[in-house]
Each structure stands twice: as structure tokens, then as C-alpha cells.
N, C-alpha and C. Protein backbone atom coordinates (compact mmCIF):
# COMPACT_ATOMS: atom_id res chain seq x y z
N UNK A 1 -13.93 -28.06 11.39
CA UNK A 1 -14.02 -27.92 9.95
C UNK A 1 -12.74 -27.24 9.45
N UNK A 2 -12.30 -27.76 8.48
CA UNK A 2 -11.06 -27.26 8.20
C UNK A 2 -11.00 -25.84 7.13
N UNK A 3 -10.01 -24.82 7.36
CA UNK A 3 -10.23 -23.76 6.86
C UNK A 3 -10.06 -23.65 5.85
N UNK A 4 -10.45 -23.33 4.77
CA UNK A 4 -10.74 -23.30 2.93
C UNK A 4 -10.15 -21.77 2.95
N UNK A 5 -9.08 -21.35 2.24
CA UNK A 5 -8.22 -20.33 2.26
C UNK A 5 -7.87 -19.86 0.10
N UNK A 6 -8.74 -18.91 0.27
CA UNK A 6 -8.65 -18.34 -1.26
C UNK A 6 -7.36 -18.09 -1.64
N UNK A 7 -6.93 -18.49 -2.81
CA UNK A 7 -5.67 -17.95 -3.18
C UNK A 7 -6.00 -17.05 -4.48
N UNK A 8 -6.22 -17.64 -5.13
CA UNK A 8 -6.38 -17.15 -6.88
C UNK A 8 -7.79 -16.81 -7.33
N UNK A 9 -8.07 -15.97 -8.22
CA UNK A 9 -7.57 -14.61 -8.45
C UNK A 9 -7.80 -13.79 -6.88
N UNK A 10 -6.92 -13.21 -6.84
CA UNK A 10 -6.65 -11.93 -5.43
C UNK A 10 -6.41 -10.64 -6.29
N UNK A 11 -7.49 -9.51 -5.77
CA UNK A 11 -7.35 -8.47 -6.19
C UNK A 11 -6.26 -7.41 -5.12
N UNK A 12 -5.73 -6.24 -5.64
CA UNK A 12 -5.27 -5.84 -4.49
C UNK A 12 -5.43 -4.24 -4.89
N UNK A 13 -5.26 -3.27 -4.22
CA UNK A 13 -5.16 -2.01 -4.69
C UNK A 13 -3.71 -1.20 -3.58
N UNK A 14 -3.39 -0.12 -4.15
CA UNK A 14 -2.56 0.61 -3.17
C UNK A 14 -2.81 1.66 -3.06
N UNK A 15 -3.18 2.41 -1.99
CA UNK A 15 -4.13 3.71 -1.78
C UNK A 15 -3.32 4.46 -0.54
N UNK A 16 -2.73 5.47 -0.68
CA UNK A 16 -2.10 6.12 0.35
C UNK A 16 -0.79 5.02 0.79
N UNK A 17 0.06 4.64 -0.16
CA UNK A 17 1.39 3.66 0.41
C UNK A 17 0.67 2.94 0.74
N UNK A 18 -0.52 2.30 0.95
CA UNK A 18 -0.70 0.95 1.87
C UNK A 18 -1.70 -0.07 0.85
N UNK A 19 -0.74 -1.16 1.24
CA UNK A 19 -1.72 -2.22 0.21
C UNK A 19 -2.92 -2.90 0.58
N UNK A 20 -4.01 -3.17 0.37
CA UNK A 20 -5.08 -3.66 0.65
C UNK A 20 -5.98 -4.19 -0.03
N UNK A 21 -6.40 -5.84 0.33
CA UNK A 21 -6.80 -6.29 -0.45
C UNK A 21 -8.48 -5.70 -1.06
N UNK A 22 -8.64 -6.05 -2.72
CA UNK A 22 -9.61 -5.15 -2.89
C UNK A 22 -10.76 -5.83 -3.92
N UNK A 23 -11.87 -4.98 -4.42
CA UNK A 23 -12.51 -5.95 -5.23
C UNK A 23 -13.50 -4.74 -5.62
N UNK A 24 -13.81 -4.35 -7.31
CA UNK A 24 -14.10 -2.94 -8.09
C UNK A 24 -15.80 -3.44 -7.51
N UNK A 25 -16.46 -2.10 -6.99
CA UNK A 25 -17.87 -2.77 -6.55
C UNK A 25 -18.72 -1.70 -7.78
N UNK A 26 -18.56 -0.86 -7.96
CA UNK A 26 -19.38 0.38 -8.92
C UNK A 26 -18.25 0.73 -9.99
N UNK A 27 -18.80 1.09 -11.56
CA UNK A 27 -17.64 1.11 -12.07
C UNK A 27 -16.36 2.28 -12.04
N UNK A 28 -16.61 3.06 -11.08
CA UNK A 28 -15.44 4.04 -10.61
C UNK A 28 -14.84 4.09 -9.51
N UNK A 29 -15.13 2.89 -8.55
CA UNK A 29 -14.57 2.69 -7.66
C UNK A 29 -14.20 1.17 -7.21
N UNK A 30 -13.39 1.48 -6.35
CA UNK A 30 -12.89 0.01 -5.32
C UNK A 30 -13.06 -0.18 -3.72
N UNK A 31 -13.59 -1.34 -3.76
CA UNK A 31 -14.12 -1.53 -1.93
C UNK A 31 -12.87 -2.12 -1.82
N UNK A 32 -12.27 -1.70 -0.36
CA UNK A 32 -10.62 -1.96 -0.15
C UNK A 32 -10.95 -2.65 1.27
N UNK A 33 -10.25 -3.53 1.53
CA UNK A 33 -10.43 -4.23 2.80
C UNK A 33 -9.40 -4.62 4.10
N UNK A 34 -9.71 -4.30 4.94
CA UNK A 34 -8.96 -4.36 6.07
C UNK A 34 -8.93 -5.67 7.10
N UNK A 35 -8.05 -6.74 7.35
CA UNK A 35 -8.52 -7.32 8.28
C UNK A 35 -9.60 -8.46 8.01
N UNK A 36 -10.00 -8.32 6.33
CA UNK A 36 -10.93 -9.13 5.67
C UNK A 36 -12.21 -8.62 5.91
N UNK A 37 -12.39 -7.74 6.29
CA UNK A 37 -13.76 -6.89 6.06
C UNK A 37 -13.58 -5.40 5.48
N UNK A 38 -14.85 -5.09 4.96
CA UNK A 38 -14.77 -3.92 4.25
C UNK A 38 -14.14 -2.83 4.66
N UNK A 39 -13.31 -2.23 3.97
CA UNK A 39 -12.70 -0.90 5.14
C UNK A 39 -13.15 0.21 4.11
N UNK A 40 -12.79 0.52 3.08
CA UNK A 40 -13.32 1.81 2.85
C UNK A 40 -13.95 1.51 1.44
N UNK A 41 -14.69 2.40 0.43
CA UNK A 41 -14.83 2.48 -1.23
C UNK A 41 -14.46 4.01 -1.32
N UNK A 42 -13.57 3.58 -2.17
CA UNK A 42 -12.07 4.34 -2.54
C UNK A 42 -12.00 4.45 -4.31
N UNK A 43 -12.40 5.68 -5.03
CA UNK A 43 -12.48 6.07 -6.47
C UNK A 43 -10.91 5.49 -6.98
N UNK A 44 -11.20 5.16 -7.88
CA UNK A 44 -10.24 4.50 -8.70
C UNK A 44 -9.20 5.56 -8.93
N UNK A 45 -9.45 6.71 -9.34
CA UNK A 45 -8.56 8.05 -9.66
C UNK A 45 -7.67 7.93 -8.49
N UNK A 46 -8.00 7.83 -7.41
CA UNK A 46 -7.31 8.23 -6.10
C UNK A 46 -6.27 7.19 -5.96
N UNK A 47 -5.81 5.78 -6.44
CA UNK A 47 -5.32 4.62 -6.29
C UNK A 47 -4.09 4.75 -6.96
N UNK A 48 -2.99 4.43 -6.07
CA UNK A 48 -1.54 4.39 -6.52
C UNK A 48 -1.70 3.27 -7.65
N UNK A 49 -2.27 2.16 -7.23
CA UNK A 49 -1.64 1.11 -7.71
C UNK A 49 -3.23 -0.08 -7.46
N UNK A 50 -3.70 -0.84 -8.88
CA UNK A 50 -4.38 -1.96 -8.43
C UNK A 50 -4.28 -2.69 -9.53
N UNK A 51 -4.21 -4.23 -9.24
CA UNK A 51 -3.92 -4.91 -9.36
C UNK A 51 -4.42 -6.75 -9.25
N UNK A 52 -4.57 -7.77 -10.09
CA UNK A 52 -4.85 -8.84 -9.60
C UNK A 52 -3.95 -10.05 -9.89
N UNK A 53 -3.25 -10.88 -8.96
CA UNK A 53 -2.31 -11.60 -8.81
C UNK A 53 -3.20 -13.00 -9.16
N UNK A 54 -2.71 -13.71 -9.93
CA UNK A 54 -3.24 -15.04 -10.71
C UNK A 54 -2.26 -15.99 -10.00
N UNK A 55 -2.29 -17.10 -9.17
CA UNK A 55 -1.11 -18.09 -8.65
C UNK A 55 -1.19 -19.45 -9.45
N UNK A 56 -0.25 -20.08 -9.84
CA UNK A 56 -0.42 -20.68 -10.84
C UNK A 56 0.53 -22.22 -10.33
N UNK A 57 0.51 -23.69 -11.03
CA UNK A 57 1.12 -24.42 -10.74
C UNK A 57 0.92 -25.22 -11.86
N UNK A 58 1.66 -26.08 -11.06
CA UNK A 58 1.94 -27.37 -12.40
C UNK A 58 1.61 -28.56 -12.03
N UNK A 59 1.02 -29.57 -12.68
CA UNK A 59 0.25 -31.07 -12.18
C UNK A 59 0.04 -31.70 -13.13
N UNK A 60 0.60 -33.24 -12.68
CA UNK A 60 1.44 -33.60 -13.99
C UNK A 60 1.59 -32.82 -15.55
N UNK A 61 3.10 -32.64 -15.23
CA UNK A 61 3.43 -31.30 -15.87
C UNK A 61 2.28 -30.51 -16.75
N UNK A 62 1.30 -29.89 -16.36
CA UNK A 62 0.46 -29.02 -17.48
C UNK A 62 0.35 -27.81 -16.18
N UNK A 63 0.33 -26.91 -16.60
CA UNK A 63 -0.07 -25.43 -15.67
C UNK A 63 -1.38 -25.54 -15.43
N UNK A 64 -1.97 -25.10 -14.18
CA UNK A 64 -3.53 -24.96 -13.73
C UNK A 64 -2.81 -23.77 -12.89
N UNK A 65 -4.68 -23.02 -12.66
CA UNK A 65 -4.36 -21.93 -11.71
C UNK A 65 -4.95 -22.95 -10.58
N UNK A 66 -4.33 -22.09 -9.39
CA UNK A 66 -4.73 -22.39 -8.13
C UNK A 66 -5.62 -21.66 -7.44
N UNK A 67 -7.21 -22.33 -6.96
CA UNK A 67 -7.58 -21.43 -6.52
C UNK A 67 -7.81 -21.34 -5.25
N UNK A 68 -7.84 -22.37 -4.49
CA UNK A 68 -8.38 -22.42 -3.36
C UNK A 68 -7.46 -23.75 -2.41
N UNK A 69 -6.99 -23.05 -1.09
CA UNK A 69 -5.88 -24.06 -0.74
C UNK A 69 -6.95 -24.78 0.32
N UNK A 70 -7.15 -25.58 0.97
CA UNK A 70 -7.70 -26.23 2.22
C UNK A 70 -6.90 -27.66 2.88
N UNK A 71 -7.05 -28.02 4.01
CA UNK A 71 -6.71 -29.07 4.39
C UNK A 71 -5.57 -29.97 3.82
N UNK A 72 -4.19 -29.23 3.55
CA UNK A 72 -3.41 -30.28 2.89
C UNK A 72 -3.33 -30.50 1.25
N UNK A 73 -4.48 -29.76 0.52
CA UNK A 73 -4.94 -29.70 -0.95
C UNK A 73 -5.07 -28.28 -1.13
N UNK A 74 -4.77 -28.86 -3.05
CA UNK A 74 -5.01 -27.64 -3.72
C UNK A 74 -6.51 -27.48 -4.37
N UNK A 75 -7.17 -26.73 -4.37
CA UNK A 75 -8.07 -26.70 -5.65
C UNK A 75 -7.90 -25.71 -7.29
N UNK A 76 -7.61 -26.73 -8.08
CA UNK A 76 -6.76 -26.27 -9.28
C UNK A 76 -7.82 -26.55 -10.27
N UNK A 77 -7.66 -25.52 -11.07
CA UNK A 77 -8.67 -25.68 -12.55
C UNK A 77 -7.49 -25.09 -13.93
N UNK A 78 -8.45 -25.24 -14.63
CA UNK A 78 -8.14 -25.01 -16.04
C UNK A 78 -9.61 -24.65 -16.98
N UNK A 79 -9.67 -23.46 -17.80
CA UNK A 79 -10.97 -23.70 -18.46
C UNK A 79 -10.00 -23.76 -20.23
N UNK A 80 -10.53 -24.35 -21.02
CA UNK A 80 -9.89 -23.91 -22.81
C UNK A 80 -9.38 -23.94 -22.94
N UNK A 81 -8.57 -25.20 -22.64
CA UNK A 81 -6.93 -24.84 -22.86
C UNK A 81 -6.56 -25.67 -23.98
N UNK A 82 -6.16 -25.42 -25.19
CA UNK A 82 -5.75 -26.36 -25.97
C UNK A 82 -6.76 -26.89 -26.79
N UNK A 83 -6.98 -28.02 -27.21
CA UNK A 83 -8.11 -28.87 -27.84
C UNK A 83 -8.80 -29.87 -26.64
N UNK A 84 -8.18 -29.86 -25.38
CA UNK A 84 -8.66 -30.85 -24.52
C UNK A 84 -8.15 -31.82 -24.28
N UNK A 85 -7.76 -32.97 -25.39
CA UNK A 85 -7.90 -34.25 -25.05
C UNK A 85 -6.84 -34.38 -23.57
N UNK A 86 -5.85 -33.95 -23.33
CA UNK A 86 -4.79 -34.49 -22.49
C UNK A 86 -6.03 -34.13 -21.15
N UNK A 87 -6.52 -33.03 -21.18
CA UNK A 87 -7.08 -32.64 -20.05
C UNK A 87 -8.56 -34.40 -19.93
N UNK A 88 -9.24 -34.34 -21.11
CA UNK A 88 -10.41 -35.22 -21.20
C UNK A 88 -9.79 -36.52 -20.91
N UNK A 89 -8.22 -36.82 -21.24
CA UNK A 89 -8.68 -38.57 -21.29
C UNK A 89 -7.66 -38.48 -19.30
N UNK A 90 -7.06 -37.84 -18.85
CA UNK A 90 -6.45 -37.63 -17.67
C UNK A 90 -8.32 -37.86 -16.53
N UNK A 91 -8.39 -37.08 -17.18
CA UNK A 91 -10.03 -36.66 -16.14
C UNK A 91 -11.23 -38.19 -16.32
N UNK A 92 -10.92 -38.72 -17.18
CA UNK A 92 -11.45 -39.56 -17.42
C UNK A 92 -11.21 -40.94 -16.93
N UNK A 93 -9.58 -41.01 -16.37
CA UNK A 93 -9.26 -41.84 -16.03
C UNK A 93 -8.78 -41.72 -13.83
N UNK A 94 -9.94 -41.31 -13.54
CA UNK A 94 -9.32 -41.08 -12.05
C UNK A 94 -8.67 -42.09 -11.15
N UNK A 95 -8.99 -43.03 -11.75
CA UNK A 95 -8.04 -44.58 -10.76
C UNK A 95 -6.73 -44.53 -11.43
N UNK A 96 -5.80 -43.66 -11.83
CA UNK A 96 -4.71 -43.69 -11.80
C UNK A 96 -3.97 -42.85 -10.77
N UNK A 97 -5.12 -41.97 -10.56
CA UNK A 97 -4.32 -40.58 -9.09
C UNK A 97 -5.57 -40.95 -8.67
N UNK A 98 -5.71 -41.93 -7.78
CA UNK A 98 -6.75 -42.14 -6.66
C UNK A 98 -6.79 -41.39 -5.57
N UNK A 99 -5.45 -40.47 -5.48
CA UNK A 99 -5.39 -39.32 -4.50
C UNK A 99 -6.08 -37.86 -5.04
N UNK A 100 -6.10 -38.02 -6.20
CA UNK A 100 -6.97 -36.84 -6.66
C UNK A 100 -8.15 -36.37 -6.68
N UNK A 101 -9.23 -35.73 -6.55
CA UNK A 101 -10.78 -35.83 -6.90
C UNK A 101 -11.11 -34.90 -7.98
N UNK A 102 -11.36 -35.25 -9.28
CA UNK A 102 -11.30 -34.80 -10.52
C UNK A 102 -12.78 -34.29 -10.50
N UNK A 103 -13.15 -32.93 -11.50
CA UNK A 103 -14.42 -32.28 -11.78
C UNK A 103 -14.33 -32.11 -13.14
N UNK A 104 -15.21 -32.64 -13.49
CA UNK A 104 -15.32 -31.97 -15.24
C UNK A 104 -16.86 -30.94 -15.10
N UNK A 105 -16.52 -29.94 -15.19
CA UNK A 105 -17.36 -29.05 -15.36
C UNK A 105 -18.39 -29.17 -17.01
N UNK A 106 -17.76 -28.57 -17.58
CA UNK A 106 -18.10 -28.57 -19.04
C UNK A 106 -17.33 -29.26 -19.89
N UNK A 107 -17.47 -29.30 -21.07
CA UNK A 107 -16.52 -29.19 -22.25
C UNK A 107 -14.87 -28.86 -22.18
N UNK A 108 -15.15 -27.78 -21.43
CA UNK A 108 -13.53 -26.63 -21.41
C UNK A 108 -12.99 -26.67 -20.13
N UNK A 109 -13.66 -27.11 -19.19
CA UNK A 109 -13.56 -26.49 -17.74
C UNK A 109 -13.51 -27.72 -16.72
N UNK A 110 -11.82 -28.03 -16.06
CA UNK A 110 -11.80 -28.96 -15.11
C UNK A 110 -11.02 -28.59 -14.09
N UNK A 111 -11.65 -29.39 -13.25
CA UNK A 111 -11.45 -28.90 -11.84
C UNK A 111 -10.77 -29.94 -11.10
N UNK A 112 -9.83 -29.72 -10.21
CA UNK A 112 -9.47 -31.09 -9.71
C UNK A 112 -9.36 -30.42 -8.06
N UNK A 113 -9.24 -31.84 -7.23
CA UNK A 113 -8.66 -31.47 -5.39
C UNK A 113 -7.65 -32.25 -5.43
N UNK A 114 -6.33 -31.61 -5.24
CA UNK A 114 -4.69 -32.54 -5.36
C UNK A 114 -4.23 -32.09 -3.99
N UNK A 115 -3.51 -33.59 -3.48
CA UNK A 115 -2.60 -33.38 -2.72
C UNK A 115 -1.61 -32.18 -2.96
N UNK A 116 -1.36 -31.15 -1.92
CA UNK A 116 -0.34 -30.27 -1.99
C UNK A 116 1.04 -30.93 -2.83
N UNK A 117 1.34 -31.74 -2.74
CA UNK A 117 2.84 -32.58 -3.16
C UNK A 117 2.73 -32.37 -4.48
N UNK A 118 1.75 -33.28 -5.23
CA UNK A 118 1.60 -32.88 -6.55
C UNK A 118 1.73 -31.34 -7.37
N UNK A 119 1.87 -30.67 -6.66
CA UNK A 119 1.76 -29.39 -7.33
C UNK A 119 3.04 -28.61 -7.45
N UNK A 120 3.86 -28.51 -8.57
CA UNK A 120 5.00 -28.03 -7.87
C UNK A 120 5.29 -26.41 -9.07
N UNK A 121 6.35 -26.00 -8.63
CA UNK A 121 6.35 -24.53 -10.01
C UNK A 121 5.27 -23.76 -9.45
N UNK A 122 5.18 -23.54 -8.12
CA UNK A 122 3.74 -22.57 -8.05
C UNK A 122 4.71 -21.27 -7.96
N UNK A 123 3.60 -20.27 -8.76
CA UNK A 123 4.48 -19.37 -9.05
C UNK A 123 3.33 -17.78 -9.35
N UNK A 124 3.09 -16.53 -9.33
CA UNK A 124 2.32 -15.64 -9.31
C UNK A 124 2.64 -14.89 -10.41
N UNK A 125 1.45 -14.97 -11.07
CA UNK A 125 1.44 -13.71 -12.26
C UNK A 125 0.52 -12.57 -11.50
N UNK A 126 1.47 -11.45 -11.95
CA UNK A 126 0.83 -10.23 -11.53
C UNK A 126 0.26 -9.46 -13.23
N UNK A 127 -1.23 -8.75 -12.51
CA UNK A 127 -2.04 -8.07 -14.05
C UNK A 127 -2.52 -7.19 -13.47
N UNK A 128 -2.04 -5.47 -14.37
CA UNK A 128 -2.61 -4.95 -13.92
C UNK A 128 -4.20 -4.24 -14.13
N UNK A 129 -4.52 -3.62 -13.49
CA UNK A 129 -5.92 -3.16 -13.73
C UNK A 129 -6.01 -1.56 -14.20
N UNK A 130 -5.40 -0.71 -13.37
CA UNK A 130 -5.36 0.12 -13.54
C UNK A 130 -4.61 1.04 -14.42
N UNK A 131 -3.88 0.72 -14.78
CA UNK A 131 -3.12 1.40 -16.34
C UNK A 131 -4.55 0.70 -17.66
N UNK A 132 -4.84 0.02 -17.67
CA UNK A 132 -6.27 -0.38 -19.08
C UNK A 132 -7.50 -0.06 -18.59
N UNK A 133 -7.29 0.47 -17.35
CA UNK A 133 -8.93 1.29 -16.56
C UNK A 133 -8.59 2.76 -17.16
N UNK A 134 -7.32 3.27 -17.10
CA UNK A 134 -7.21 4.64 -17.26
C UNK A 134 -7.24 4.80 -18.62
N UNK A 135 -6.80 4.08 -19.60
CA UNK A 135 -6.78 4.05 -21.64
C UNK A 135 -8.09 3.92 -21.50
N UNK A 136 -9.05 3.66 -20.97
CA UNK A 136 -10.20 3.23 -21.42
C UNK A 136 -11.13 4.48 -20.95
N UNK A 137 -10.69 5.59 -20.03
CA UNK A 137 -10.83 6.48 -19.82
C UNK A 137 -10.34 8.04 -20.59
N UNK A 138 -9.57 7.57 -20.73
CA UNK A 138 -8.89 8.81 -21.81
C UNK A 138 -9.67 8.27 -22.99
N UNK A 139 -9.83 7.18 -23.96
CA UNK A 139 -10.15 7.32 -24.79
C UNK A 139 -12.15 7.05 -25.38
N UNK A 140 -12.94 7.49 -24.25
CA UNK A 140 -13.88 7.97 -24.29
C UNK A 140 -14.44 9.43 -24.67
């Protein structure tokens, strides 16, 4: 079975110089992970640095995030973007990228599985968490 490898959204925190990936479990803290299993829950106060990295690409030219890489493919979405149509009549028409496997979720929300090739401009936005965790703390 081939390995399905998360890319997007990735949380991360930095706690004592060391980075580790992370994910907020109670609202004053962060479960920090080692090795891909839980390693410690670690108070937010105590955290150099956290953070969540968004990876992003392009297919036929429109930006989608990337979320999930597997077997040679991307799995790329988009939710609201715009008024739709480019996204609705593309999704609508899948026998033109017969290499693609298109999802229309909702209204707002499509999902596609693309050949890696197709995807090009991949590129990482970084957001942080913790500087609008701490304003939101001071101003309580």
C-alpha cells in the first residue's frame, strides 16, 4: 500500500531551540511530537516559537493548497475562491485531464488527485500562531 504523506496544513512549535512538529490540544497548551508520536504537552507561555506552514501550488495556472502527497500525486483543494465558475465548469469537465480525479465537495469546495507534474510554483506560506495567541491574551 502506498504511503499517503501529509503535507498541508503542518503545525510546528519551537520549545527549548528545538523544532517539533505540533498540534494546540487544550486551550493553553501544545502536544509537541517526536518521531511522529506524542512527546510532550508543553504550555503555550513556555514556546519560543509556533507556527503553521500552508504549502501551496499551482494547476492549470490557479493556486490550490496541497494537502496530501501519495504515490506520484498530489491531493490539492480549494474551498471559496472567487465566484466559482473557472473552478465549476474545469470540475465539470474531467475528460479533458483524464489524468486527474476531480471531487466536488460542495458549492465552494474542490478537491482534485493530480499527477505530481501538473503542479508547479509549490511554494510555503508560513502563519503565525503565537504572536495573535498572546494579543488575545493581553487583551482579556
Amino acid at each position: 500500500m502506498p504511503e499517503r504523506r501529509r503535507i498541508s496544513p503542518a503545525e510546528y512549535a519551537v520549545y527549548q531551540g528545538e523544532v517539533h512538529r505540533a498540534a494546540s490540544r487544550v486551550p493553553a497548551s501544545v502536544q509537541l511530537y517526536r518521531d511522529g508520536t506524542p512527546w510532550e504537552l508543553v504550555p503555550i507561555t513556555a514556546l519560543d516559537e509556533w507556527y503553521t506552514v500552508r504549502t501551496y501550488g499551482t494547476f492549470l495556472e490557479h493556486e490550490f493548497e496541497i494537502y496530501h502527497e501519495e504515490d506520484g500525486t498530489y491531493f490539492i483543494g480549494v474551498v471559496g475562491q472567487g465566484d466559482g465558475h473557472w473552478l465549476a465548469e474545469t470540475w465539470a469537465k474531467p475528460e479533458e485531464h483524464p489524468e486527474v480525479r476531480f471531487q466536488r465537495m460542495d458549492r465552494f469546495t474542490f478537491e482534485a488527485t493530480v499527477p505530481k507534474h501538473m503542479v508547479t510554483d509549490i511554494h510555503e506560506v508560513r502563519i503565525d500562531s503565537l504572536g495573535p495567541w498572546r494579543e488575545r491574551q493581553e487583551n482579556r
